[in-house]
PDB file of N, CA and C in Angstrom:
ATOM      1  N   UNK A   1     104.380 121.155 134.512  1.00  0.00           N
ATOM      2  CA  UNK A   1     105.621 121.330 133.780  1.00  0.00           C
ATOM      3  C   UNK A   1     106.309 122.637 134.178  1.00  0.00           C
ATOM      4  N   UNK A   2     105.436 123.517 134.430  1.00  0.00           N
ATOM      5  CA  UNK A   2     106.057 124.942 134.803  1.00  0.00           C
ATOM      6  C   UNK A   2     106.914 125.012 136.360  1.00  0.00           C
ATOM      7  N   UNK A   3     106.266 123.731 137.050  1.00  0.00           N
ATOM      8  CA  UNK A   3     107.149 123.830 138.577  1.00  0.00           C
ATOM      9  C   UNK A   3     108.435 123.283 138.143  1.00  0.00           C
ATOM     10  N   UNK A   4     108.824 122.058 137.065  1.00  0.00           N
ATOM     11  CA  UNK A   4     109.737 121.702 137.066  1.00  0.00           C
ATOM     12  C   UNK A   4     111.046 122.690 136.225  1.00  0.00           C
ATOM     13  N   UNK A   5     110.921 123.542 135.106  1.00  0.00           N
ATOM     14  CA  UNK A   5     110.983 124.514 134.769  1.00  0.00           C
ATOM     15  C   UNK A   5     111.975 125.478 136.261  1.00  0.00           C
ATOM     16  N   UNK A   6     110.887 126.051 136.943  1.00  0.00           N
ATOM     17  CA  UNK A   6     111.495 126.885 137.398  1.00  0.00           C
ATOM     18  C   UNK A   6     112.247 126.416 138.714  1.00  0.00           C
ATOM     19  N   UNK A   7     111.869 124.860 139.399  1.00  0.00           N
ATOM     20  CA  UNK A   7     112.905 124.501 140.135  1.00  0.00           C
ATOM     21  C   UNK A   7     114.333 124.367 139.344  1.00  0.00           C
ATOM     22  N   UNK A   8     114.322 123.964 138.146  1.00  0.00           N
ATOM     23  CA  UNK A   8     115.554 123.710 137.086  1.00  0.00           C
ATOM     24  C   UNK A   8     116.120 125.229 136.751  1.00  0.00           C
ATOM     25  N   UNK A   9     115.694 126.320 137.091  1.00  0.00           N
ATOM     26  CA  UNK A   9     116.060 127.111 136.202  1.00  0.00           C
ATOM     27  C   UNK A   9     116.895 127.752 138.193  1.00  0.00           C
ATOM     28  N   UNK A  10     115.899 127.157 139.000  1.00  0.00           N
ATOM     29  CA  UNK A  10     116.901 127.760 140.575  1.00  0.00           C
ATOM     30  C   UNK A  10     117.470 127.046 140.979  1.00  0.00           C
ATOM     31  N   UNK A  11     117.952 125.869 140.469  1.00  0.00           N
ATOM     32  CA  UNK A  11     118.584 124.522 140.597  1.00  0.00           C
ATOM     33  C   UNK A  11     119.940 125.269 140.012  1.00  0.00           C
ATOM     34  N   UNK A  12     119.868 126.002 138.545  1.00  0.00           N
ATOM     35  CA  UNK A  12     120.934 126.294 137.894  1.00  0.00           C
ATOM     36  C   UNK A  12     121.973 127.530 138.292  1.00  0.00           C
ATOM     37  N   UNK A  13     120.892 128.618 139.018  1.00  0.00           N
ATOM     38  CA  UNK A  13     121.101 129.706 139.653  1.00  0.00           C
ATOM     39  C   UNK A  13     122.093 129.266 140.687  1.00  0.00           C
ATOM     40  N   UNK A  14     121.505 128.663 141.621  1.00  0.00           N
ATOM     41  CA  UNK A  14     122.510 128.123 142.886  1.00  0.00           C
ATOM     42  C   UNK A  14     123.510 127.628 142.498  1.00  0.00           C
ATOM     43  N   UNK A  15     123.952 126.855 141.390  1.00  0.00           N
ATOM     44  CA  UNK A  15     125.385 126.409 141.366  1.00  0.00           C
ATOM     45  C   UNK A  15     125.901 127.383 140.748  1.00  0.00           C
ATOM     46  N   UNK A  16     125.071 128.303 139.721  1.00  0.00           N
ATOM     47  CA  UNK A  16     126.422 129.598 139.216  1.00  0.00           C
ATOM     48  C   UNK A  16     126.524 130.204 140.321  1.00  0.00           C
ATOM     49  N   UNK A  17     125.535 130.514 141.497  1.00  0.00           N
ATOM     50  CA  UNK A  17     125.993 131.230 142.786  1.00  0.00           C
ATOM     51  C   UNK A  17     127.266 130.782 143.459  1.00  0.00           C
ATOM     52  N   UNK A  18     127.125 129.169 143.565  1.00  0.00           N
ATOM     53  CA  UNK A  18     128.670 128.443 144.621  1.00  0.00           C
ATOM     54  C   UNK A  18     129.646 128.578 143.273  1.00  0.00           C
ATOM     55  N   UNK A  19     129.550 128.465 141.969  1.00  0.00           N
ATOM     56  CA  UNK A  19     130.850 128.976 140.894  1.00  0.00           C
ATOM     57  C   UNK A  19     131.508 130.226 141.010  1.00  0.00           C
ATOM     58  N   UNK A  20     130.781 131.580 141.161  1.00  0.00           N
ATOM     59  CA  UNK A  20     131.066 132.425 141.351  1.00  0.00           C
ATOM     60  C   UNK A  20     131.913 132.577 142.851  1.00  0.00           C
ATOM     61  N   UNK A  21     130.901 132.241 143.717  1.00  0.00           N
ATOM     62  CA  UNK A  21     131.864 132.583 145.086  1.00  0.00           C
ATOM     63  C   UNK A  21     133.252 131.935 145.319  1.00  0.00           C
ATOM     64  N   UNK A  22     133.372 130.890 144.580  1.00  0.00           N
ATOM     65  CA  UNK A  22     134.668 129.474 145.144  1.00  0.00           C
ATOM     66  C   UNK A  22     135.477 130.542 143.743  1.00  0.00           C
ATOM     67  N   UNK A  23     135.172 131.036 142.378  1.00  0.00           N
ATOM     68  CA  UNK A  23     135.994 131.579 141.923  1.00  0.00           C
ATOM     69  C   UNK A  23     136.540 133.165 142.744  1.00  0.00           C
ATOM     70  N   UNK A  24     135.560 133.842 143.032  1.00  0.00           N
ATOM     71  CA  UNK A  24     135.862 134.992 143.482  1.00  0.00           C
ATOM     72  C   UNK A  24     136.696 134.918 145.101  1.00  0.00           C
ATOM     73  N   UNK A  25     136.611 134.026 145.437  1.00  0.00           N
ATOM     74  CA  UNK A  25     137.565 133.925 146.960  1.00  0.00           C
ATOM     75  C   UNK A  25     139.241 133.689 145.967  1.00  0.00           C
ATOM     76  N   UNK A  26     139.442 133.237 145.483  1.00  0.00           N
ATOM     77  CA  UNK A  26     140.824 133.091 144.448  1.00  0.00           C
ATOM     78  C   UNK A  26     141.341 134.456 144.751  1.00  0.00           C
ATOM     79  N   UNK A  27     142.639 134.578 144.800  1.00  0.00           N
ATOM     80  CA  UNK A  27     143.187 135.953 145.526  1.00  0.00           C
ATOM     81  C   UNK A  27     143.706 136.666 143.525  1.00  0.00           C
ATOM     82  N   UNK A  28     144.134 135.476 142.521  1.00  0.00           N
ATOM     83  CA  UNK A  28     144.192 135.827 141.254  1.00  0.00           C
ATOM     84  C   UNK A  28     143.098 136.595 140.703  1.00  0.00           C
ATOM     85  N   UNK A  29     141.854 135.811 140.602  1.00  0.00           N
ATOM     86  CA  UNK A  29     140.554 136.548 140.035  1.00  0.00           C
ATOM     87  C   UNK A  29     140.762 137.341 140.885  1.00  0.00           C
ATOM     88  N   UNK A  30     140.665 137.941 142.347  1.00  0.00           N
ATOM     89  CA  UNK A  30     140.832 139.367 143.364  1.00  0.00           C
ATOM     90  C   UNK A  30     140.992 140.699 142.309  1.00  0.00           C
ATOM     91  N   UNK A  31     142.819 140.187 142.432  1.00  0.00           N
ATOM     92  CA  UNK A  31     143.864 140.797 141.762  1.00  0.00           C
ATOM     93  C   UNK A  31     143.021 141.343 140.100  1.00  0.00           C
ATOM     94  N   UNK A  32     142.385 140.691 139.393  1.00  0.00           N
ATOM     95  CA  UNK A  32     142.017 140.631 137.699  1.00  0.00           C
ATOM     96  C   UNK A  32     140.566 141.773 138.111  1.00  0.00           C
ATOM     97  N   UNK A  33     140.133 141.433 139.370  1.00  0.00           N
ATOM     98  CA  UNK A  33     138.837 142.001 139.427  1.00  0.00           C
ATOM     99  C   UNK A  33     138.729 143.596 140.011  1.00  0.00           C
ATOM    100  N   UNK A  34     140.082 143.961 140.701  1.00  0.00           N
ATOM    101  CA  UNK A  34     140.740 145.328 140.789  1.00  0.00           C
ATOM    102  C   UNK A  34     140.947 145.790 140.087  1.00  0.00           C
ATOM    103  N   UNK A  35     141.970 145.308 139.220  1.00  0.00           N
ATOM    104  CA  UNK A  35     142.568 145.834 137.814  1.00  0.00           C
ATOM    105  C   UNK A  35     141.410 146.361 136.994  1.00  0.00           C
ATOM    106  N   UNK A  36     140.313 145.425 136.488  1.00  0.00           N
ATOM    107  CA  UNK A  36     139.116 145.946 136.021  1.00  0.00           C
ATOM    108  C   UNK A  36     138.611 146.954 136.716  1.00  0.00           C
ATOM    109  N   UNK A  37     138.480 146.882 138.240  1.00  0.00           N
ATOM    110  CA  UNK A  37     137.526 148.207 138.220  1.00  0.00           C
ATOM    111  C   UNK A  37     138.431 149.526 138.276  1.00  0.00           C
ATOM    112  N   UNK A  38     139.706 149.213 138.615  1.00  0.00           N
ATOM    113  CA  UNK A  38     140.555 150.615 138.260  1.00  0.00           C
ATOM    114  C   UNK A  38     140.039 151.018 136.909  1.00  0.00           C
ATOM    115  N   UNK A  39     140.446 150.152 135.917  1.00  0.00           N
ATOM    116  CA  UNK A  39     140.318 150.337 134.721  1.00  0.00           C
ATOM    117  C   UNK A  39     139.007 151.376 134.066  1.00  0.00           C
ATOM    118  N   UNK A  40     138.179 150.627 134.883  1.00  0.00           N
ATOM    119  CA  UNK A  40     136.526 151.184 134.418  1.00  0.00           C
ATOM    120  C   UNK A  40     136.050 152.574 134.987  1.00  0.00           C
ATOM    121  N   UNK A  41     137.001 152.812 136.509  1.00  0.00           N
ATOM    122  CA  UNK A  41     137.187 153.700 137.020  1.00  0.00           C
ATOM    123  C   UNK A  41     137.891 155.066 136.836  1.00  0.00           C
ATOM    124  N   UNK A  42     138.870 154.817 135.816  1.00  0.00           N
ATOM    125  CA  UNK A  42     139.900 155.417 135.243  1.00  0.00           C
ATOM    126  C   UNK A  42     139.449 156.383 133.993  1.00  0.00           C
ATOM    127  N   UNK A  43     138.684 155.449 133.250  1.00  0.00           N
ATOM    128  CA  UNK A  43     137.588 156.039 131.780  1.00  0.00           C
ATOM    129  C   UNK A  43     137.001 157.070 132.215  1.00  0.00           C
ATOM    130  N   UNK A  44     136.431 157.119 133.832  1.00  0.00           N
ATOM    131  CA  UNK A  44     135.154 158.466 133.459  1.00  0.00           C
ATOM    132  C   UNK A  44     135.816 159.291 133.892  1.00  0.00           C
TER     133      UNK A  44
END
């Protein structure tokens, strides 16, 4: 039970991996993801 577990749990990993990348190539999220780190950059 524990192999199926952790193939399911890197089964789940890999698609938030291809979610993340297909969102982060978006030139909008880019743009949102600058703004944030100015932002966070700006505070200290």
């Amino acid at each position: 039970m524990g192999f199926v577990k952790k193939a399911l749990k890197g089964a789940v990993v890999a698609k938030g991996i291809q979610v993340l990348s297909r969102e982060a190539a978006k030139p909008e999220n880019q743009r949102k993801a600058r703004e944030l780190l100015a932002k966070a950059t700006k505070r200290r």
